[in-house]
Protein backbone atom coordinates (compact mmCIF):
# COMPACT_ATOMS: atom_id res chain seq x y z
CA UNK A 1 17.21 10.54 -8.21
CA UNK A 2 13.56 9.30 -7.69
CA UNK A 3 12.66 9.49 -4.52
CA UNK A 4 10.17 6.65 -5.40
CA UNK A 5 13.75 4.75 -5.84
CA UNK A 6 13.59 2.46 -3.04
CA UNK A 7 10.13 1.83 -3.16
CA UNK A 8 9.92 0.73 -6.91
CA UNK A 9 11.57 -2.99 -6.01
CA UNK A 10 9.02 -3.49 -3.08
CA UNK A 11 6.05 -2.70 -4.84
CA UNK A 12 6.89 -4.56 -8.27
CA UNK A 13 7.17 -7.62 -5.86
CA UNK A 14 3.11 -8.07 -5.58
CA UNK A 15 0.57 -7.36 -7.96
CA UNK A 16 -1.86 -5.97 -4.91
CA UNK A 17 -1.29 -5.16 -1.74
CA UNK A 18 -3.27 -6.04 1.13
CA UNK A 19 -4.23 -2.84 2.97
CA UNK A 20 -5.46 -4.10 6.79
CA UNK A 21 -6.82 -2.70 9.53
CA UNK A 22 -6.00 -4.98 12.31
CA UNK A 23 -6.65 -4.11 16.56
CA UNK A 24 -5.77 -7.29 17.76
CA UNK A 25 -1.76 -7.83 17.71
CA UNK A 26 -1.73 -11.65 18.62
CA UNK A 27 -3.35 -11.54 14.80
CA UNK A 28 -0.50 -9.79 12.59
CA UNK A 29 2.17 -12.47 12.48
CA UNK A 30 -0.03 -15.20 11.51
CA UNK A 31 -1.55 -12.89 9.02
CA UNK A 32 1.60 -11.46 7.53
CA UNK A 33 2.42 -15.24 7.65
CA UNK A 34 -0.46 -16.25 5.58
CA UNK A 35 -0.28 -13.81 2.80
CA UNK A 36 3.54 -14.11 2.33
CA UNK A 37 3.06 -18.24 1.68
CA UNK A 38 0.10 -17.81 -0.40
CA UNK A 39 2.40 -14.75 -2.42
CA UNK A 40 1.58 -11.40 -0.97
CA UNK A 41 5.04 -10.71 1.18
CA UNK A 42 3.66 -6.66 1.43
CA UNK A 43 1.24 -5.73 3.24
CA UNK A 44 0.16 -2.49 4.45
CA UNK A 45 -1.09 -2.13 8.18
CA UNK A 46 -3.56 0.85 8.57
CA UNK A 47 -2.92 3.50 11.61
CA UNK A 48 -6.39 3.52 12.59
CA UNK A 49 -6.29 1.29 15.40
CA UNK A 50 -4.49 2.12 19.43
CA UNK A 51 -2.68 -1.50 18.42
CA UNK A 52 -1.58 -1.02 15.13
CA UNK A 53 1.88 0.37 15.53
CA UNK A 54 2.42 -2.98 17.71
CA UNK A 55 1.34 -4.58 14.71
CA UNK A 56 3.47 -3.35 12.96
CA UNK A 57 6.41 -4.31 15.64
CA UNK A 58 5.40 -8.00 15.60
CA UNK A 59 5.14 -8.20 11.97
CA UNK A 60 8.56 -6.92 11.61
CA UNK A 61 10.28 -8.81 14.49
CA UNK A 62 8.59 -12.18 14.14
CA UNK A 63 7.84 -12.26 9.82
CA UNK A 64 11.43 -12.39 8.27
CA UNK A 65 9.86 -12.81 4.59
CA UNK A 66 7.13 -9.69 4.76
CA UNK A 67 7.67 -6.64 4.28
CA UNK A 68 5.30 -4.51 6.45
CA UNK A 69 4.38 -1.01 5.81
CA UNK A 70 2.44 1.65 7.61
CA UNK A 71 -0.89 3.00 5.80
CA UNK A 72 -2.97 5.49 6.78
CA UNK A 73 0.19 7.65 7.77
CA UNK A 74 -0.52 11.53 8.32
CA UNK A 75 1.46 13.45 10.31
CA UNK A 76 5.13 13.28 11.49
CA UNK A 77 4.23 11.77 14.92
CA UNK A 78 2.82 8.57 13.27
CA UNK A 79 6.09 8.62 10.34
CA UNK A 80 8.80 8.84 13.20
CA UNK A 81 6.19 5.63 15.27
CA UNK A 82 6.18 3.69 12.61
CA UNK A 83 9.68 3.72 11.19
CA UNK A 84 10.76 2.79 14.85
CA UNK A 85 8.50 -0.10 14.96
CA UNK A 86 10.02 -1.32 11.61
CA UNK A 87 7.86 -0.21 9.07
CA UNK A 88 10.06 -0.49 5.76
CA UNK A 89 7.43 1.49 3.67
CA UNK A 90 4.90 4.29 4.42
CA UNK A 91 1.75 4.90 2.97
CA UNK A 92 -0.58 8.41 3.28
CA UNK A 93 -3.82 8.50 1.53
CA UNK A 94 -2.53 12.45 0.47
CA UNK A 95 0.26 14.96 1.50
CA UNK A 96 0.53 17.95 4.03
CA UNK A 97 3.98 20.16 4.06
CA UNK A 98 5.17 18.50 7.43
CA UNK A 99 4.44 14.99 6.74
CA UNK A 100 6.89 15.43 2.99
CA UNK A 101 9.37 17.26 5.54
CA UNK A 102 9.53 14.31 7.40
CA UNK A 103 10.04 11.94 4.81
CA UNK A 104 12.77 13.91 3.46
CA UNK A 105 14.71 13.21 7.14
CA UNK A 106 13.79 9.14 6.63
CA UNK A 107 15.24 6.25 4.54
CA UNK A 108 11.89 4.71 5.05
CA UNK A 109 9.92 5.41 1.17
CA UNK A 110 7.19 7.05 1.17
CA UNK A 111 3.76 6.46 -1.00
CA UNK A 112 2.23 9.68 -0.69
CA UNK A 113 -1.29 10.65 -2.38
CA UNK A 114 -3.18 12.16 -5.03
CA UNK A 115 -5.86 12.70 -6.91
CA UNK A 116 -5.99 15.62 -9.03
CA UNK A 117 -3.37 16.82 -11.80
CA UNK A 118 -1.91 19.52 -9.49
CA UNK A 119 -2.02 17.23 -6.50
CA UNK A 120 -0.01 14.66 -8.45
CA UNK A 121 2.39 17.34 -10.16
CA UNK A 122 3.50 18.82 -7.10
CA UNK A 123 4.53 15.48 -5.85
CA UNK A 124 6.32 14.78 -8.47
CA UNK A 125 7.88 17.73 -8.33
CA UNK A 126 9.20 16.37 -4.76
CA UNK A 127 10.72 13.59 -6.25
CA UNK A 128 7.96 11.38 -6.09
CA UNK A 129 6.77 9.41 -9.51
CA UNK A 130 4.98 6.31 -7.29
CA UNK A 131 1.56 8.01 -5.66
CA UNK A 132 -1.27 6.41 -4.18
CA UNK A 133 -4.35 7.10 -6.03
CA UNK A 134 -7.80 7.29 -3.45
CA UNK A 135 -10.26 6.68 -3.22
CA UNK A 136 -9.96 5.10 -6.98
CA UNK A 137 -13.58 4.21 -7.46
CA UNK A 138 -15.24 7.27 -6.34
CA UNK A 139 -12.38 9.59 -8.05
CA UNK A 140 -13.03 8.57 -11.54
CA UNK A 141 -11.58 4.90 -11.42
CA UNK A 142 -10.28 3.48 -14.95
CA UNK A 143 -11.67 5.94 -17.39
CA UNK A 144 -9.63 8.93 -15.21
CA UNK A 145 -6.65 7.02 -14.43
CA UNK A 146 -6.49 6.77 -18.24
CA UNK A 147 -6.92 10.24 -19.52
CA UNK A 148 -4.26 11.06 -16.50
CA UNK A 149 -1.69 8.55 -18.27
CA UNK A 150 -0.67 10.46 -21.46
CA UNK A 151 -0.17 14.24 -19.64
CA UNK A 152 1.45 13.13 -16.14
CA UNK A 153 3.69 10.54 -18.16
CA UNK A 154 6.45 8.95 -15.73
CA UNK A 155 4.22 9.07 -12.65
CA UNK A 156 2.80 5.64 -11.72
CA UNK A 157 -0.21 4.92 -9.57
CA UNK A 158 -1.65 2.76 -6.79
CA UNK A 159 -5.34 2.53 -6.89
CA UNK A 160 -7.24 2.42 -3.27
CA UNK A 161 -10.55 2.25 -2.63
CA UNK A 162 -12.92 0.55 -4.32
CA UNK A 163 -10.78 -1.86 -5.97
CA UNK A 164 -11.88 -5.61 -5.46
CA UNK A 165 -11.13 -8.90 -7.63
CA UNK A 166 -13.64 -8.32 -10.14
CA UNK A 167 -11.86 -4.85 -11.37
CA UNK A 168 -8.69 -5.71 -9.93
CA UNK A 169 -6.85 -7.18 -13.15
CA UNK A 170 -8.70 -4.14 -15.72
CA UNK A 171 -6.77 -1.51 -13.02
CA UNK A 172 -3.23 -3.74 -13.23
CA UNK A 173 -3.79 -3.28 -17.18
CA UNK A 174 -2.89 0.30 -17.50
CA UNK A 175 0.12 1.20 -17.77
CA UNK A 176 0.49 3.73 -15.41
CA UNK A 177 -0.70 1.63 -12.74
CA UNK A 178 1.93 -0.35 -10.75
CA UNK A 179 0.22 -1.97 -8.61
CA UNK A 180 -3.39 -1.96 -6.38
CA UNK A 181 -4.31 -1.96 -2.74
CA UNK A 182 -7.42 -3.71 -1.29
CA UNK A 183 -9.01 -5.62 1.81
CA UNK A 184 -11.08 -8.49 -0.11
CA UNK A 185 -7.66 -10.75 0.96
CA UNK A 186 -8.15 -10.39 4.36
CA UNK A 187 -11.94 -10.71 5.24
CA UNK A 188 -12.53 -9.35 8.60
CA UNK A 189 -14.51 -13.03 9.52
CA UNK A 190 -11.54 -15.09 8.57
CA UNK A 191 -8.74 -12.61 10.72
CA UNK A 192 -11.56 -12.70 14.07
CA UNK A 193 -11.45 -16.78 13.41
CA UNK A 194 -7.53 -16.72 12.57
CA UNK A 195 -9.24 -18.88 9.61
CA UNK A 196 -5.42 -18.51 7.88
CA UNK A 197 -5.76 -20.64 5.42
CA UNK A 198 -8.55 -18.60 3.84
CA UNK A 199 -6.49 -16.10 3.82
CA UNK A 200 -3.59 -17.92 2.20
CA UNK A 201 -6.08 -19.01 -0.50
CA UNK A 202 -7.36 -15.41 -1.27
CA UNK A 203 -3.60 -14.08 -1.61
CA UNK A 204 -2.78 -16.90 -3.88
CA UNK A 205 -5.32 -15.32 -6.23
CA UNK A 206 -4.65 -11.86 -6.09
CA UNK A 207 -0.78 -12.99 -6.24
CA UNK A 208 -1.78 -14.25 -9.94
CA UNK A 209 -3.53 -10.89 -11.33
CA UNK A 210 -1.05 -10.01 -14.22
CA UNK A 211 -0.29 -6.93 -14.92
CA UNK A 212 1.15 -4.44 -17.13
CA UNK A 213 4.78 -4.96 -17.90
């Protein structure tokens, strides 16, 4: 068994998820709000803020339709945090030995990363065939993800960094990509204004991006 199992159904729910940095909590409800009626239900709060794990708390408490995950995730401290504020996904831009160890003690899936052939073989060997791929643009974008696709068959990637709605839809085409992450949904102007509807608009987009079956 995969342990990319229980994370499969919540990423093939969205096209692209919106990865958010967010240190204002009176802000995540309304914006988990927005995103899930304009068709993004996932979204991905970053741990780079003091407020984010309470953002992560009010999403989850107050947002029955989203399904809130914790990004940015590095060490076992900020796992055990965010599972307890009710993050139902986790999200690390790599992988250490400790932060795998605590996975393996969580039901909570994790998307761990990689970026080289070894990096993404050893996770696989862990049981892991859905990896974050980051930063996508400066690691090779497209033209690697491809030549990756043949050798590391059966391991699927999320593309970070970089990744915006102009190249958004030429990622979702390849088939080992299952979906993208990205922050052009949730402009940092319209969160300060609480300027939801923008934001509503913006997911309804990205929600359309096909992708490869």
């Amino acid at each position: 068994m995969s342990r990319s199992d229980a994370l499969e159904p919540i990423v093939r729910r969205v096209p692209m998820i919106p990865v958010v940095t967010l240190s204002n909590v009176a802000s995540a409800a309304p914006l988990a709000r927005a995103l899930a009626a304009g068709g993004l239900p996932v979204v991905e709060i970053t741990l780079r803020t003091d407020a984010a794990i309470d953002c992560i708390a009010a999403i989850a408490a107050e947002v029955s339709d989203a399904f809130v995950g914790a990004g940015t995730v590095l060490t076992p401290d900020q796992h055990q945090a965010a599972q307890r504020a009710g993050a139902r996904f986790m999200v690390s831009p790599g992988s250490s030995p400790n932060l795998l160890a605590a996975a393996r003690e969580s039901d909570v899936p994790l998307m761990p990363g990689a970026i080289t052939p070894s990096e993404a073989m050893a996770l696989r060997d862990e049981g892991y065939t859905i990896q974050k791929f980051f930063p996508a643009e400066p690691a090779g974008g497209i033209p690697y993800l491809d030549r990756l696709a043949a050798p590391l068959a059966g391991i699927r990637f999320c593309p970070t960094g970089g990744i915006g709605p102009d190249n958004a839809e030429a990622y979702l085409a390849q088939p080992n990509v299952v979906c993208v992450g990205g922050t052009w949904v949730t402009p940092d102007d319209a969160i300060a204004a609480g300027d939801w509807g923008r934001i509503e608009a913006l997911a309804r987009e990205a929600a359309a991006l096909r992708r490869s079956p």
